[in-house]
C-alpha atoms as a PDB file:
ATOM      1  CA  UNK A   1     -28.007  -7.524  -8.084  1.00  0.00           C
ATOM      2  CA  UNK A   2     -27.428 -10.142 -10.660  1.00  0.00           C
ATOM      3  CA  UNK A   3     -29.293 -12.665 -12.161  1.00  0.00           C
ATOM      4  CA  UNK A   4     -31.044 -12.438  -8.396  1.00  0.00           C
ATOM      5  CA  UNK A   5     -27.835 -12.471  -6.238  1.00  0.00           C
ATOM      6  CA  UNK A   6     -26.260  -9.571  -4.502  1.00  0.00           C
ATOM      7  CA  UNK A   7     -22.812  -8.713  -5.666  1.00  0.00           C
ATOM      8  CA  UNK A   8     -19.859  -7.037  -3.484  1.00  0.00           C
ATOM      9  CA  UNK A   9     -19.460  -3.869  -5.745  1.00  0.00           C
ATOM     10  CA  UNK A  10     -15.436  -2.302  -4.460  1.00  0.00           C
ATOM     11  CA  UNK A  11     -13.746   0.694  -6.118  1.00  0.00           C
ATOM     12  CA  UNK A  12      -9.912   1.152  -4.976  1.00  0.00           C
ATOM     13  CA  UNK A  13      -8.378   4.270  -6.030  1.00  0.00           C
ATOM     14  CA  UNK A  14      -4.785   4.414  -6.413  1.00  0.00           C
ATOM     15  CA  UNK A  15      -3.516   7.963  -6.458  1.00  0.00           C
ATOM     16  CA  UNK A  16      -0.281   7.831  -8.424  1.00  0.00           C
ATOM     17  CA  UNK A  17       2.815  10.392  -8.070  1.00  0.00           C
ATOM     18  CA  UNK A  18       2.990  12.809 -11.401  1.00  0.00           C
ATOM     19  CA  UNK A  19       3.770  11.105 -14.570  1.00  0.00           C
ATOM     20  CA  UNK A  20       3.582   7.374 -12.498  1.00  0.00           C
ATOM     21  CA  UNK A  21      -0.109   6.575 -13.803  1.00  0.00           C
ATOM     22  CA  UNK A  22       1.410   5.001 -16.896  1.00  0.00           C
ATOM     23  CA  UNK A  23       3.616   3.259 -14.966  1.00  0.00           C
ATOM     24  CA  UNK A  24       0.721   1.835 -12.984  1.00  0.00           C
ATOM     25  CA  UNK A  25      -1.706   0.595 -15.898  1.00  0.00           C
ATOM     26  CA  UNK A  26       1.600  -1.149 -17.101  1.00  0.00           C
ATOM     27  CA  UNK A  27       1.645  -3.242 -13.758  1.00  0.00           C
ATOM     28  CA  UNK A  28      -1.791  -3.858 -13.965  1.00  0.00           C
ATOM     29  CA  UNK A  29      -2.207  -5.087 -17.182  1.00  0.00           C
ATOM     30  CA  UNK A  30       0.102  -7.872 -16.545  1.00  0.00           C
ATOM     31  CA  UNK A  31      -1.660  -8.484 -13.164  1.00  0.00           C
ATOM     32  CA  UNK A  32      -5.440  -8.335 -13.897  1.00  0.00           C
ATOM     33  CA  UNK A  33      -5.478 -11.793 -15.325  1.00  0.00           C
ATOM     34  CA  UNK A  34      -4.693 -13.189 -11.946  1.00  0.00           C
ATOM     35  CA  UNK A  35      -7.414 -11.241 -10.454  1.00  0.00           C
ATOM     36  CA  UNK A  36     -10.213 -11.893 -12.653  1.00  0.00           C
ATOM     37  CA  UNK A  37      -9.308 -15.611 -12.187  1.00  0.00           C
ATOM     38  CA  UNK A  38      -9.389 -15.267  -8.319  1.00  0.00           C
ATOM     39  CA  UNK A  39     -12.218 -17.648  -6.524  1.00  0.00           C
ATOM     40  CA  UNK A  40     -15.157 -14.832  -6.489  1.00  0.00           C
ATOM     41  CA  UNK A  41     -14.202 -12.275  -8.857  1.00  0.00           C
ATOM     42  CA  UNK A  42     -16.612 -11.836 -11.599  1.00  0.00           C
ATOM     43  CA  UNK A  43     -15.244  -8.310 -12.805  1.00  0.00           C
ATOM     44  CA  UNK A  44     -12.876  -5.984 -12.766  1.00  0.00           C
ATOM     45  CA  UNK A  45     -12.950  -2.670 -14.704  1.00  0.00           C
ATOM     46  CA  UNK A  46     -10.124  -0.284 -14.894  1.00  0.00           C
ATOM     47  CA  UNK A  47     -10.712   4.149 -15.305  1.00  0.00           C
ATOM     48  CA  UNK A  48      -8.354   6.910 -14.997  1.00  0.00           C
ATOM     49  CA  UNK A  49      -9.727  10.285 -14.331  1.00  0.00           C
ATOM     50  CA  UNK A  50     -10.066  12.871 -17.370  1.00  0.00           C
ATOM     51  CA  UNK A  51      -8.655  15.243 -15.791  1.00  0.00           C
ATOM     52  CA  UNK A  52      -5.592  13.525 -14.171  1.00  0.00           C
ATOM     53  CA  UNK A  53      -4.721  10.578 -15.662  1.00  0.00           C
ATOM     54  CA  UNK A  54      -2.038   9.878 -12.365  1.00  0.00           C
ATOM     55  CA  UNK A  55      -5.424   9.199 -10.599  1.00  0.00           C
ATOM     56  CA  UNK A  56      -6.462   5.470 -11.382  1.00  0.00           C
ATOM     57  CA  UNK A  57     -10.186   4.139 -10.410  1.00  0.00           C
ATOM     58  CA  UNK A  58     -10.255  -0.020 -10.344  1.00  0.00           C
ATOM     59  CA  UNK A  59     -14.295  -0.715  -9.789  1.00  0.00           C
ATOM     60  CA  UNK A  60     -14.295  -4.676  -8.965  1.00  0.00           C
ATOM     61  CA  UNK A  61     -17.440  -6.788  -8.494  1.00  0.00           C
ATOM     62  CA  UNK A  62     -17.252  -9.987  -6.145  1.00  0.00           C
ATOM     63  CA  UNK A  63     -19.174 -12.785  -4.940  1.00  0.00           C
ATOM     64  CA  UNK A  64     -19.370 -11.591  -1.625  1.00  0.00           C
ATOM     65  CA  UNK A  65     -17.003  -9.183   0.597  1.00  0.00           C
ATOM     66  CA  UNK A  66     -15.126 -11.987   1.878  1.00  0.00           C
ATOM     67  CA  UNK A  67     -13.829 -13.079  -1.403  1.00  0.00           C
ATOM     68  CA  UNK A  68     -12.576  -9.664  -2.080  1.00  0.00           C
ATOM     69  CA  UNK A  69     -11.160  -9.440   1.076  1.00  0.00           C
ATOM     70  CA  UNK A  70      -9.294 -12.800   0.832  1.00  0.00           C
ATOM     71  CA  UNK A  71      -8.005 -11.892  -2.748  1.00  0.00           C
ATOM     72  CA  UNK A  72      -6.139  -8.575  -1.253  1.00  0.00           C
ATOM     73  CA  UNK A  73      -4.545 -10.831   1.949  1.00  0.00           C
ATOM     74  CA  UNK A  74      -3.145 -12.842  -0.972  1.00  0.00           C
ATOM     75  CA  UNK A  75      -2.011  -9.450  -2.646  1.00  0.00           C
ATOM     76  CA  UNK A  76      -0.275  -8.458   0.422  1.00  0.00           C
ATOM     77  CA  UNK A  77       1.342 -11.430   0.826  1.00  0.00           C
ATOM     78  CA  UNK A  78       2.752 -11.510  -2.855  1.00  0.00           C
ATOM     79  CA  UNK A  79       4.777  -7.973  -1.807  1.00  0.00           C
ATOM     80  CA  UNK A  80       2.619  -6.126  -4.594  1.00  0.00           C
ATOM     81  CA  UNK A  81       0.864  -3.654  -2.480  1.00  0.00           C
ATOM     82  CA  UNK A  82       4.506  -2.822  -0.806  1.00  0.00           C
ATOM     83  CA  UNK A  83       5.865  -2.314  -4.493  1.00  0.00           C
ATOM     84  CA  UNK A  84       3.374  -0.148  -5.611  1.00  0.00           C
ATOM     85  CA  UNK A  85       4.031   2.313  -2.649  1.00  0.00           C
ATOM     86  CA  UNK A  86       6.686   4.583  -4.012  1.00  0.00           C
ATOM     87  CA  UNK A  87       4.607   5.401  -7.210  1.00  0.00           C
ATOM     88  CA  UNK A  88       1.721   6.411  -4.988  1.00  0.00           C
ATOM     89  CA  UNK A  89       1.251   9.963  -3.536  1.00  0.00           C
ATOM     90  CA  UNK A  90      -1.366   8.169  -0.724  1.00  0.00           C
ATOM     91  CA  UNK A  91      -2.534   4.757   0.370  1.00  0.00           C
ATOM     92  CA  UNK A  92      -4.867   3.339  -1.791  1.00  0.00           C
ATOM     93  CA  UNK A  93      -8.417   4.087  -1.099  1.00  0.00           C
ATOM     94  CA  UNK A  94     -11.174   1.094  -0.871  1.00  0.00           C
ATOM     95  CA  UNK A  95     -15.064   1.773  -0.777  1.00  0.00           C
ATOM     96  CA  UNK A  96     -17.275  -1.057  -0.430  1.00  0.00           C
ATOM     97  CA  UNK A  97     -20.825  -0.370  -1.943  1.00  0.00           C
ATOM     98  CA  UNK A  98     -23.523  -1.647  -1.163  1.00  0.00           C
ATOM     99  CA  UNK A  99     -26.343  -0.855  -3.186  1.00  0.00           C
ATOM    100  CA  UNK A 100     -29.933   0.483  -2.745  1.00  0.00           C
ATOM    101  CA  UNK A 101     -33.012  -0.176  -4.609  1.00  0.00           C
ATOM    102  CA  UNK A 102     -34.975   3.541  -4.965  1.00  0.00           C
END
C-alpha cells in the first residue's frame, strides 16, 4: 500500500536463450520510457539473476490490475512480445501479487 492506496505489484520473468540476456536489457532500455509513461504505471524496476544473468526479473507496480493489463494488450499489439520470442527459451512468466498485511 501507498500513501493509503493498494497498488497492483506484477513481476514478468523473461527467460532468455544463452548469451541473449544482453540482448534483452538492450531492448528494454530503449522501451522502458514508454512504459513508465503508460496511464497507471508508477514503477518499473529491472533485475537479472546472479547466477544467470540470461534470466531477467521486471517487478512493475500499477494503479490497479487493469492498467497493467491494458498496457500489455497495447504491447501485443505493437508486435514486441512476438519479437522478443526467438531470444526466449519459454514464454514469459507473469505473477500478480497481491499483498498481505502479517
Amino acid at each position: 500500500m501507498i500513501g493509503g492506496i493498494d497498488m497492483q505489484k506484477v513481476t514478468l520473468r523473461f527467460p532468455c536463450q544463452p548469451g541473449m540476456g544482453s540482448v534483452l536489457l538492450e531492448g528494454l532500455a530503449a522501451t522502458l520510457a514508454e512504459t513508465r509513461s503508460y496511464d497507471g504505471c508508477h514503477s518499473v524496476e529491472v533485475f537479472v539473476d546472479a547466477d544467470n544473468p540470461d534470466n531477467v526479473l521486471l517487478v512493475e507496480e500499477w494503479e490497479t490490475r487493469g492498467h497493467q493489463e491494458k498496457y500489455m494488450e497495447w504491447r501485443v499489439s505493437t508486435g514486441m512480445i512476438e519479437m522478443i520470442q526467438p531470444i526466449l527459451t519459454a514464454p514469459v512468466e507473469s505473477l500478480y501479487l497481491d499483498g498481505r498485511p502479517i
